[in-house]
N, C-alpha and C. Protein backbone atom coordinates (compact mmCIF):
# COMPACT_ATOMS: atom_id res chain seq x y z
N UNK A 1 36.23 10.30 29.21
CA UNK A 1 34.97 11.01 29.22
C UNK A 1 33.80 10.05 29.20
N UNK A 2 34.19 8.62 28.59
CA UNK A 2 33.01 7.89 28.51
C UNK A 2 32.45 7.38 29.95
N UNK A 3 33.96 7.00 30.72
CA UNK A 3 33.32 6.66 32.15
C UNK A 3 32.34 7.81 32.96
N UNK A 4 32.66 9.32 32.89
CA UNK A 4 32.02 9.75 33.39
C UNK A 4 30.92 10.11 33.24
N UNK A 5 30.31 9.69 31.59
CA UNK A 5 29.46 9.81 31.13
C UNK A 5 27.99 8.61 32.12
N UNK A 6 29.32 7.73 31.77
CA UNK A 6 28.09 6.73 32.39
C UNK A 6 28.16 6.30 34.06
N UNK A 7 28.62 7.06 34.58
CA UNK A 7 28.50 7.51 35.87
C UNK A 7 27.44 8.50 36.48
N UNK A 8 27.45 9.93 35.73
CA UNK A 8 26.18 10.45 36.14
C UNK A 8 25.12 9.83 35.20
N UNK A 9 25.14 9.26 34.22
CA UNK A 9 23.85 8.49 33.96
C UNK A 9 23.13 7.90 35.28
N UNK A 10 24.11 6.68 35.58
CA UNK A 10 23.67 5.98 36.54
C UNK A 10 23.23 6.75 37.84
N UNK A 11 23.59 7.96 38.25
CA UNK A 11 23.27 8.88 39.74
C UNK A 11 21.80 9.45 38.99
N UNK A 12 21.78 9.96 38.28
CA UNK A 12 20.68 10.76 37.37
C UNK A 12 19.56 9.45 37.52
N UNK A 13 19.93 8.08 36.82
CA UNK A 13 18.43 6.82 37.29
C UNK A 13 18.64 6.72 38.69
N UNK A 14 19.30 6.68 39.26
CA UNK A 14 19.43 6.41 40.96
C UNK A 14 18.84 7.13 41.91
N UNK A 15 18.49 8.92 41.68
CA UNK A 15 17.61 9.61 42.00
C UNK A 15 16.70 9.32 41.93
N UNK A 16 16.20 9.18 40.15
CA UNK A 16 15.13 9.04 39.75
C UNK A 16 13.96 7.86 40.37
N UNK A 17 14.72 6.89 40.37
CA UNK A 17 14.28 5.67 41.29
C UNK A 17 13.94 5.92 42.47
N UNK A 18 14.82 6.52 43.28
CA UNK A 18 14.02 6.87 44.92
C UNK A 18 13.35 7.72 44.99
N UNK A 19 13.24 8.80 43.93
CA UNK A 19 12.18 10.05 44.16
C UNK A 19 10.65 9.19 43.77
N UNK A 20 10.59 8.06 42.27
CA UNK A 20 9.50 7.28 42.51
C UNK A 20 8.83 6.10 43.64
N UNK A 21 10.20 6.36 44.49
CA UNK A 21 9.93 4.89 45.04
C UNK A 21 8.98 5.50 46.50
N UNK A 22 9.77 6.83 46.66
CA UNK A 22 10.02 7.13 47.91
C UNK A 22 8.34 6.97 48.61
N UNK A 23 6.84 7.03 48.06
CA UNK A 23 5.75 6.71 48.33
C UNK A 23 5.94 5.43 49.01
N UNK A 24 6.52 4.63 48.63
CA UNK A 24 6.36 3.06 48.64
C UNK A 24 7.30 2.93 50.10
N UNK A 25 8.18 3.25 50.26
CA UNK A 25 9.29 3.22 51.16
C UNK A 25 8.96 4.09 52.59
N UNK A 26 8.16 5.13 52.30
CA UNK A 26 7.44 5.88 53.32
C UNK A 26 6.68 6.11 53.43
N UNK A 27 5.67 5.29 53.46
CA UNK A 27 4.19 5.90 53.22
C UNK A 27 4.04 6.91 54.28
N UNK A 28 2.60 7.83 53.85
CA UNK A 28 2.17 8.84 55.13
C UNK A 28 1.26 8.24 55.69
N UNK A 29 1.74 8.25 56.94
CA UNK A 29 0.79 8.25 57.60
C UNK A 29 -0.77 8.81 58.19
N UNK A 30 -2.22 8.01 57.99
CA UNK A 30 -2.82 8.97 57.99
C UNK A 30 -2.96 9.26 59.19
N UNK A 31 -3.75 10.50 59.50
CA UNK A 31 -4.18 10.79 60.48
C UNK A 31 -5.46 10.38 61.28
N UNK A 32 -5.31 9.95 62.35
CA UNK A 32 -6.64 9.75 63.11
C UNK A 32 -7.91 10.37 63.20
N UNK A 33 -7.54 11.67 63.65
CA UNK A 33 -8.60 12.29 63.34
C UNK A 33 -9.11 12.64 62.06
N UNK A 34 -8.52 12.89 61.55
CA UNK A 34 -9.15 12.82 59.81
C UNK A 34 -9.82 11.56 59.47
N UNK A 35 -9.93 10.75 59.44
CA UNK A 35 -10.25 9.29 59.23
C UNK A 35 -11.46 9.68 59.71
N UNK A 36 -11.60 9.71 61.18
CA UNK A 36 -12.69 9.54 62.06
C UNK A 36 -13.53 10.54 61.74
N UNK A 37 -13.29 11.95 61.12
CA UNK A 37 -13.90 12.95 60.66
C UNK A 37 -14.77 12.95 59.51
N UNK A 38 -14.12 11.54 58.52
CA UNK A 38 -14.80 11.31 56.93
C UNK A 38 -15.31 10.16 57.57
N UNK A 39 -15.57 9.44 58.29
CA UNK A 39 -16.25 8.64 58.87
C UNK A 39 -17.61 9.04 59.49
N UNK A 40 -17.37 10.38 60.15
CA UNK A 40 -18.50 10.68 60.67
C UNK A 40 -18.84 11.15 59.61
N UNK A 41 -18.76 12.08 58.93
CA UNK A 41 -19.07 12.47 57.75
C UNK A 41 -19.64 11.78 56.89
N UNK A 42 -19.29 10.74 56.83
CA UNK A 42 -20.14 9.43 55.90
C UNK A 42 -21.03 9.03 56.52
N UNK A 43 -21.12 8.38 57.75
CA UNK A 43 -22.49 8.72 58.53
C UNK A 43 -23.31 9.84 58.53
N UNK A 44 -23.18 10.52 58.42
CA UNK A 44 -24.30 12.21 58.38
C UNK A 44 -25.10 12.16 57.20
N UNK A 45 -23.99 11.82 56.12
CA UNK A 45 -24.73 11.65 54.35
C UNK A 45 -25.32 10.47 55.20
N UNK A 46 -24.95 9.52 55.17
CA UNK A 46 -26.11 8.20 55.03
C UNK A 46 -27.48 8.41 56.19
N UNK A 47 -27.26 9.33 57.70
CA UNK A 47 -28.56 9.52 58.05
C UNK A 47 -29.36 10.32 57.08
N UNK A 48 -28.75 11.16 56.60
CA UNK A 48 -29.65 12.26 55.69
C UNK A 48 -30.62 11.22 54.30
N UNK A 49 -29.63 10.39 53.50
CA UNK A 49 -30.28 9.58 53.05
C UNK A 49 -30.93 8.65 53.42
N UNK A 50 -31.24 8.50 54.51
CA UNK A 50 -32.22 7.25 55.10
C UNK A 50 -33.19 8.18 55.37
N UNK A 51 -33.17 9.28 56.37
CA UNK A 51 -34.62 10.30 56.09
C UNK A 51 -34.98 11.01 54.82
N UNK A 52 -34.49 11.05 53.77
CA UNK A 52 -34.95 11.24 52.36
C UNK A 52 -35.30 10.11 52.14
N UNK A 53 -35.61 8.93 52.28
CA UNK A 53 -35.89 7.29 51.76
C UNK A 53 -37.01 7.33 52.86
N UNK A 54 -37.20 7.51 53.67
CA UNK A 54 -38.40 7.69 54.89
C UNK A 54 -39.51 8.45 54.10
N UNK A 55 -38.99 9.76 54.05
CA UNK A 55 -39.89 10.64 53.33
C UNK A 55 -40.67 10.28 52.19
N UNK A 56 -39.46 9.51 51.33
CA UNK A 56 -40.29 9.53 49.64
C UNK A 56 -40.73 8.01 50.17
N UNK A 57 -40.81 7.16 51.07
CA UNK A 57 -41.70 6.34 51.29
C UNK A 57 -43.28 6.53 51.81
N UNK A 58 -42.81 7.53 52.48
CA UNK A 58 -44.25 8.01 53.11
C UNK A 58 -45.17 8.66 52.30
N UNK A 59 -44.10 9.72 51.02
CA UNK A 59 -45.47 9.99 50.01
C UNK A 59 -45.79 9.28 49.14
N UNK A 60 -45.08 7.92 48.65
CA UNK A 60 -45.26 7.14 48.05
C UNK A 60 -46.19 6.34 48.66
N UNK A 61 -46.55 6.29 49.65
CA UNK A 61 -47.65 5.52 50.43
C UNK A 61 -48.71 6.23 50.45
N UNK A 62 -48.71 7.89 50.39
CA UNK A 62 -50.07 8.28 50.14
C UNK A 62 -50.22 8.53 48.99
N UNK A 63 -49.71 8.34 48.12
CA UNK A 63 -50.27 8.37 46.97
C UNK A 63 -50.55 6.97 46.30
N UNK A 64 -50.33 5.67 46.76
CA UNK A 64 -50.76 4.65 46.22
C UNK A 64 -49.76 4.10 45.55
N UNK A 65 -48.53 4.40 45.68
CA UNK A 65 -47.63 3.32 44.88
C UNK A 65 -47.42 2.28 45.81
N UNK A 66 -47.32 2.49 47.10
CA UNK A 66 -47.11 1.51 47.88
C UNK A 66 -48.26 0.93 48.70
N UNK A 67 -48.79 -0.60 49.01
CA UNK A 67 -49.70 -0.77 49.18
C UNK A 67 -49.74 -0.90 51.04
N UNK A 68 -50.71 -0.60 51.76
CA UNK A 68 -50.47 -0.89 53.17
C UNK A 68 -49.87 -1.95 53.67
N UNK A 69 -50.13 -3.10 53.16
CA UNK A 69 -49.39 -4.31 53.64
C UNK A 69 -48.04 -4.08 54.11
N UNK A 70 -47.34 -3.53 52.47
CA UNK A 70 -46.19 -3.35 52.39
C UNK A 70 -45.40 -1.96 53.09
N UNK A 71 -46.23 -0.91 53.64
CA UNK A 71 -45.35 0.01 53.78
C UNK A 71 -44.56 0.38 55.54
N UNK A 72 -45.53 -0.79 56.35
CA UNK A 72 -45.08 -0.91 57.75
C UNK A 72 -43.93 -1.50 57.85
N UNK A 73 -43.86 -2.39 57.33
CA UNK A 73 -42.14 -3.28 57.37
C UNK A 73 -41.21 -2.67 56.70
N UNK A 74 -41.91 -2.00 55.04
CA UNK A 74 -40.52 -1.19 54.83
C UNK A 74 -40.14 0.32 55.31
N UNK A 75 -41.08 1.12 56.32
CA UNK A 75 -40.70 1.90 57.26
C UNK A 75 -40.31 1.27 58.20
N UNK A 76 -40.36 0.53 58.83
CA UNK A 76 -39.37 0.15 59.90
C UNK A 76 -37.92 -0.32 59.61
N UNK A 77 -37.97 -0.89 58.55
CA UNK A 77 -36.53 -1.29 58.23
C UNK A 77 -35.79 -0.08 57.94
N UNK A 78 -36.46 0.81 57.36
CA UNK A 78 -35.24 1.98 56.92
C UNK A 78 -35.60 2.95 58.70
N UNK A 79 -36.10 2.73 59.19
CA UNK A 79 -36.29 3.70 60.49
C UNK A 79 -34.94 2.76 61.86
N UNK A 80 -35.05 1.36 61.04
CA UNK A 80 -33.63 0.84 61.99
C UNK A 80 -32.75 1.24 61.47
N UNK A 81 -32.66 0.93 60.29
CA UNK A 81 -31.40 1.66 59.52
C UNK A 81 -30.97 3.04 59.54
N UNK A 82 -31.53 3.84 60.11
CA UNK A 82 -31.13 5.24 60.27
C UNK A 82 -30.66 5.41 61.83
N UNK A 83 -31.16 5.22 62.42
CA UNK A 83 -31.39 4.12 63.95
C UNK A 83 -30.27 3.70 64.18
N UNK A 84 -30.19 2.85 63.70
CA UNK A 84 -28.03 2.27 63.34
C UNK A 84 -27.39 3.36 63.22
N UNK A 85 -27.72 3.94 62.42
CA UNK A 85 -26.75 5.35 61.73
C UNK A 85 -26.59 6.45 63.04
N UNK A 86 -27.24 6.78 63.15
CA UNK A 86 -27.09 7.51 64.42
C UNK A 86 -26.57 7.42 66.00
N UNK A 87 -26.58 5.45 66.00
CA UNK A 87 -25.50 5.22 67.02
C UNK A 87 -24.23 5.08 66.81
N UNK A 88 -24.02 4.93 65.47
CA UNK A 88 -22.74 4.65 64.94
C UNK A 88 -22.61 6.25 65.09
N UNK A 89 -22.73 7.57 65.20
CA UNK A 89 -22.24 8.61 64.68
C UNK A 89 -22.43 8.98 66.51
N UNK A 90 -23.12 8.38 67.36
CA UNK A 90 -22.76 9.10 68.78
C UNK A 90 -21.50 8.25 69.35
N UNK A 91 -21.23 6.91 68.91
CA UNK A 91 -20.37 6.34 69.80
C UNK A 91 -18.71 6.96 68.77
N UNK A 92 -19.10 7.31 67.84
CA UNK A 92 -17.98 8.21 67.16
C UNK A 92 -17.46 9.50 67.41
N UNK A 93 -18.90 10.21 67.95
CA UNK A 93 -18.99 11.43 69.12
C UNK A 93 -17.77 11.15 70.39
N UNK A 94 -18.76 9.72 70.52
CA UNK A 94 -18.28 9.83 72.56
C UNK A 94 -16.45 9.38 72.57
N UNK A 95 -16.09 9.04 70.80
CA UNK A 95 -14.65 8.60 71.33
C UNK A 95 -13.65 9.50 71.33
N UNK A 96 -14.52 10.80 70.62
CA UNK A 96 -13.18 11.80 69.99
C UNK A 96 -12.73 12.37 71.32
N UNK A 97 -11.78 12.81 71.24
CA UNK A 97 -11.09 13.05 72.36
C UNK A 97 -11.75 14.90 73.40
N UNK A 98 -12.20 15.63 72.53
CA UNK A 98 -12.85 16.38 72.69
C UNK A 98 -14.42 16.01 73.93
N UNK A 99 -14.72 15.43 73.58
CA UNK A 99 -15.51 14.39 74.09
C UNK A 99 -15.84 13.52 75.34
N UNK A 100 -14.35 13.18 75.90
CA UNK A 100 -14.18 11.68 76.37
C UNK A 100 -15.47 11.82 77.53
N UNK A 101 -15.48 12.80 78.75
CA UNK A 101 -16.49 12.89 79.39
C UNK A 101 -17.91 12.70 79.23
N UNK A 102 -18.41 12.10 77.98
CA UNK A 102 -19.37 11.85 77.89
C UNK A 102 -19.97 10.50 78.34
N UNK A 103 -21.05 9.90 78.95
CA UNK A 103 -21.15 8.76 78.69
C UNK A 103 -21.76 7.90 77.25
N UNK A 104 -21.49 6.74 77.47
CA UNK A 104 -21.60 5.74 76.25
C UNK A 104 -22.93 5.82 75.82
N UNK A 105 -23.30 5.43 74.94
CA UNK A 105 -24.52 5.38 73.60
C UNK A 105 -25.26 4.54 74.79
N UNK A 106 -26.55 5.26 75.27
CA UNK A 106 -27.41 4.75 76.52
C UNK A 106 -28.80 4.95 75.75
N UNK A 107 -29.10 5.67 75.06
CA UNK A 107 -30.50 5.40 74.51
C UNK A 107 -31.74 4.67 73.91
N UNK A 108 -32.70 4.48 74.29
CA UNK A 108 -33.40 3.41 73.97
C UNK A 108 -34.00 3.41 72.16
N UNK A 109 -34.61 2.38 72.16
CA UNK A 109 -35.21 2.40 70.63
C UNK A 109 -36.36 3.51 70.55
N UNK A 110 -36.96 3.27 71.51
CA UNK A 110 -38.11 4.55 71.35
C UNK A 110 -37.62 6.01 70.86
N UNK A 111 -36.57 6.08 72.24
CA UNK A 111 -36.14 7.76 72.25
C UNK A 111 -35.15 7.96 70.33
N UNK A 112 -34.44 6.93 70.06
CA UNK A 112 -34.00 7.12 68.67
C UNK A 112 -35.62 7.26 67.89
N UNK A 113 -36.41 6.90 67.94
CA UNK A 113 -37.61 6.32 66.78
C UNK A 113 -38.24 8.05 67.08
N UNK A 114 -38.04 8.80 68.37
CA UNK A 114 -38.78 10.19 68.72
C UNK A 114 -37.74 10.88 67.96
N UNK A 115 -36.41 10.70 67.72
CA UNK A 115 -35.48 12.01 67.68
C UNK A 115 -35.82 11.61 65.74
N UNK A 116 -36.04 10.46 65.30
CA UNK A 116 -36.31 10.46 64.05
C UNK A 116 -37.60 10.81 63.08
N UNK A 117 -38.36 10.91 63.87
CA UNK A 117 -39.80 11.67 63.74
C UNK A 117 -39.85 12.66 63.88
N UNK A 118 -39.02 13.23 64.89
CA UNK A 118 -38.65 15.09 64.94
C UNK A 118 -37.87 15.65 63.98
N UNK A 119 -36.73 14.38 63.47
CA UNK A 119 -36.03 15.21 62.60
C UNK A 119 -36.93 15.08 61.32
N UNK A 120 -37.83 14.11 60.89
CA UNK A 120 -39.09 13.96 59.59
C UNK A 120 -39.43 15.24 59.91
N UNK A 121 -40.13 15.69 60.83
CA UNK A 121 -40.67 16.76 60.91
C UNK A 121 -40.48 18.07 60.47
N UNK A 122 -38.95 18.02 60.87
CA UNK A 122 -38.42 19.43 60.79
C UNK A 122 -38.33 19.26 58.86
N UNK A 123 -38.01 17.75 58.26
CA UNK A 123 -37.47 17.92 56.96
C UNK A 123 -38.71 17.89 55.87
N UNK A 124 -40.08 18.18 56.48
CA UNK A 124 -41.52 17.65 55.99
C UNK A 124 -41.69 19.19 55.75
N UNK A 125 -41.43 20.09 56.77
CA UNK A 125 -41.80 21.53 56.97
C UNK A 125 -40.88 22.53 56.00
N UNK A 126 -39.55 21.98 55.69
CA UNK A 126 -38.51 22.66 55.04
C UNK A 126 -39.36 22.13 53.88
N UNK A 127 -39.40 21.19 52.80
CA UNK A 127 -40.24 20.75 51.92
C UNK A 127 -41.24 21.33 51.53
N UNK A 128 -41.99 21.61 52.54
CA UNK A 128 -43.58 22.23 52.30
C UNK A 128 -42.87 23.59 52.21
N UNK A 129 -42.30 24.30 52.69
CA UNK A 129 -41.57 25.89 52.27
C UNK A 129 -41.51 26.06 50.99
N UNK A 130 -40.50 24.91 50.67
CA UNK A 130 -39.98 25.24 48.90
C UNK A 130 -41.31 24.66 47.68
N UNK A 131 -42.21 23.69 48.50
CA UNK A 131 -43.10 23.22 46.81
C UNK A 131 -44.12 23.43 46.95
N UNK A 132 -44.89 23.81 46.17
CA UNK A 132 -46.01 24.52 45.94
C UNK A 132 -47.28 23.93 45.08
N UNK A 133 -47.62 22.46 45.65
CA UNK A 133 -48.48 21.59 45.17
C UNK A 133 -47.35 20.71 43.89
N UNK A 134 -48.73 20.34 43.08
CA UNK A 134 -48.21 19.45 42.33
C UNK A 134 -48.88 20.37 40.64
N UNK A 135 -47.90 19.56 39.48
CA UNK A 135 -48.05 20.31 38.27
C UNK A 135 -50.09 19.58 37.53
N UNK A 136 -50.62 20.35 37.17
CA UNK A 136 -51.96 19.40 36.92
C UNK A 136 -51.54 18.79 35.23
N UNK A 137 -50.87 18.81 34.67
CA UNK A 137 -50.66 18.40 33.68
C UNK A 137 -49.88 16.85 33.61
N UNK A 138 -49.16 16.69 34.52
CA UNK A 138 -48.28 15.57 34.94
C UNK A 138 -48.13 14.52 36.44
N UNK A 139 -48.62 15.96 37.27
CA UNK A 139 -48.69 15.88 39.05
C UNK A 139 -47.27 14.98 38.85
N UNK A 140 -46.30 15.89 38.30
CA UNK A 140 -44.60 16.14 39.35
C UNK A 140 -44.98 17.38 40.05
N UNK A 141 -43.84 17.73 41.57
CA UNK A 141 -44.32 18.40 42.56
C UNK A 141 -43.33 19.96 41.84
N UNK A 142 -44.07 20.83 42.02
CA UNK A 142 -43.36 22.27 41.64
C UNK A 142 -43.02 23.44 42.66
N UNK A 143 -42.17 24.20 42.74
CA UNK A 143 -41.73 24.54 43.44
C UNK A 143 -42.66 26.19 43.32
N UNK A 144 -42.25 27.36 43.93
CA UNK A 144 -43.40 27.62 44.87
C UNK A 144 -43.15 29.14 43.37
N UNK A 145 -41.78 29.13 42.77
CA UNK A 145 -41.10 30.39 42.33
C UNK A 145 -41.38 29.70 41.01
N UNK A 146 -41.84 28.35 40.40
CA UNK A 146 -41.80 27.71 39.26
C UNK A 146 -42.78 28.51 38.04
N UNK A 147 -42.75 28.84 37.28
CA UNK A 147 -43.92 29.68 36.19
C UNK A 147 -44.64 28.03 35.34
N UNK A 148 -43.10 27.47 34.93
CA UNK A 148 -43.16 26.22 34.22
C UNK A 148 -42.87 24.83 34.73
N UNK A 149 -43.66 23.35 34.34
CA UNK A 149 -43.25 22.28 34.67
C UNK A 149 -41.78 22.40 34.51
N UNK A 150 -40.93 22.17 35.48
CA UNK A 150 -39.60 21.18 35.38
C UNK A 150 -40.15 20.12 34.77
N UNK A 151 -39.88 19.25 34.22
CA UNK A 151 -40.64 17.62 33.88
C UNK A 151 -41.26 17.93 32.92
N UNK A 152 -42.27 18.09 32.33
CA UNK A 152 -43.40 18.58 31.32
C UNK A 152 -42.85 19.90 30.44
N UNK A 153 -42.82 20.90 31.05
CA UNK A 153 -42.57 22.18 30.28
C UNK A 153 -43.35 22.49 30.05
N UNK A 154 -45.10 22.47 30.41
CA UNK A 154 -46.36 23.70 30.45
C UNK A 154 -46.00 24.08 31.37
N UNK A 155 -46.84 25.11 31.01
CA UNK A 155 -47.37 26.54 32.06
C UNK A 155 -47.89 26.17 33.38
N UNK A 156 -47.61 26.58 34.71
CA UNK A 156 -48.21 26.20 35.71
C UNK A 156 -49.11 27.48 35.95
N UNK A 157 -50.38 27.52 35.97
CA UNK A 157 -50.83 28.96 36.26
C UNK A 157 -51.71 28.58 38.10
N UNK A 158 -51.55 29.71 38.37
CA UNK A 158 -51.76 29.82 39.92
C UNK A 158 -52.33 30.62 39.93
């Protein structure tokens, strides 16, 4: 009885071992399109955050935190950087297979610098929808449904 004891011992760790191993021995393979999908996807967040960094540069420039010198070079740098972002997310377009008929990433710097001023635009106008000036007790910006500072906690009266 003892041998057979320690016979299914040993089958019982011998499972056990390949059921942990079995990750290691087979990995899955990922998928292509999935990859390329959280890829574009990660591009989309990062254009969205480069025109939120556009934006709060631009009111930060009219309101004086940022001085003129400084706010031409650092709008342009984040206006390439979004600029980037957006060719990286068409030549990711033009490879998916859905796609292939398209031609290659042909656009100039201008026409990116127009489609990024249109999209400011559209995200300047959604903005102005939801806030409703600024608080006079603090001047943080309040939203349009606000009674009270978010930030402060007085009364906003209108």
């Amino acid at each position: 009885m003892e041998i057979g004891a320690i016979f299914l011992t040993l089958a019982v760790l011998l499972l056990a071992v390949l059921f942990i191993s079995k990750p290691f021995l087979f990995p899955v393979k990922e998928h292509k399109a999935g990859s390329e999908n959280a890829r574009i996807s990660a591009l989309l967040a990062d254009k969205d955050r480069y025109l939120g960094l556009i934006q709060e540069l631009e009111q930060d420039h009219s309101l004086g935190r940022i001085t003129d010198e400084d706010y031409p070079a650092m709008r342009s740098d984040l206006i390439l950087k979004a600029s980037n972002t957006l060719r990286k997310i068409e030549e990711l377009d033009s490879e998916t297979p859905h796609q292939t008929n398209q031609a290659p990433f042909t656009r100039t710097v201008t026409e990116q610098r127009i489609e990024l001023d249109d999209l400011l635009a559209k995200r300047r106008a959604q903005k102005k929808d939801r806030t409703d000036g600024f608080c006079p007790h603090c001047g943080k910006p309040v939203i349009k449904s606000d009674k009270f500072c978010s930030h402060c906690g007085k009364k906003i009266e209108k």
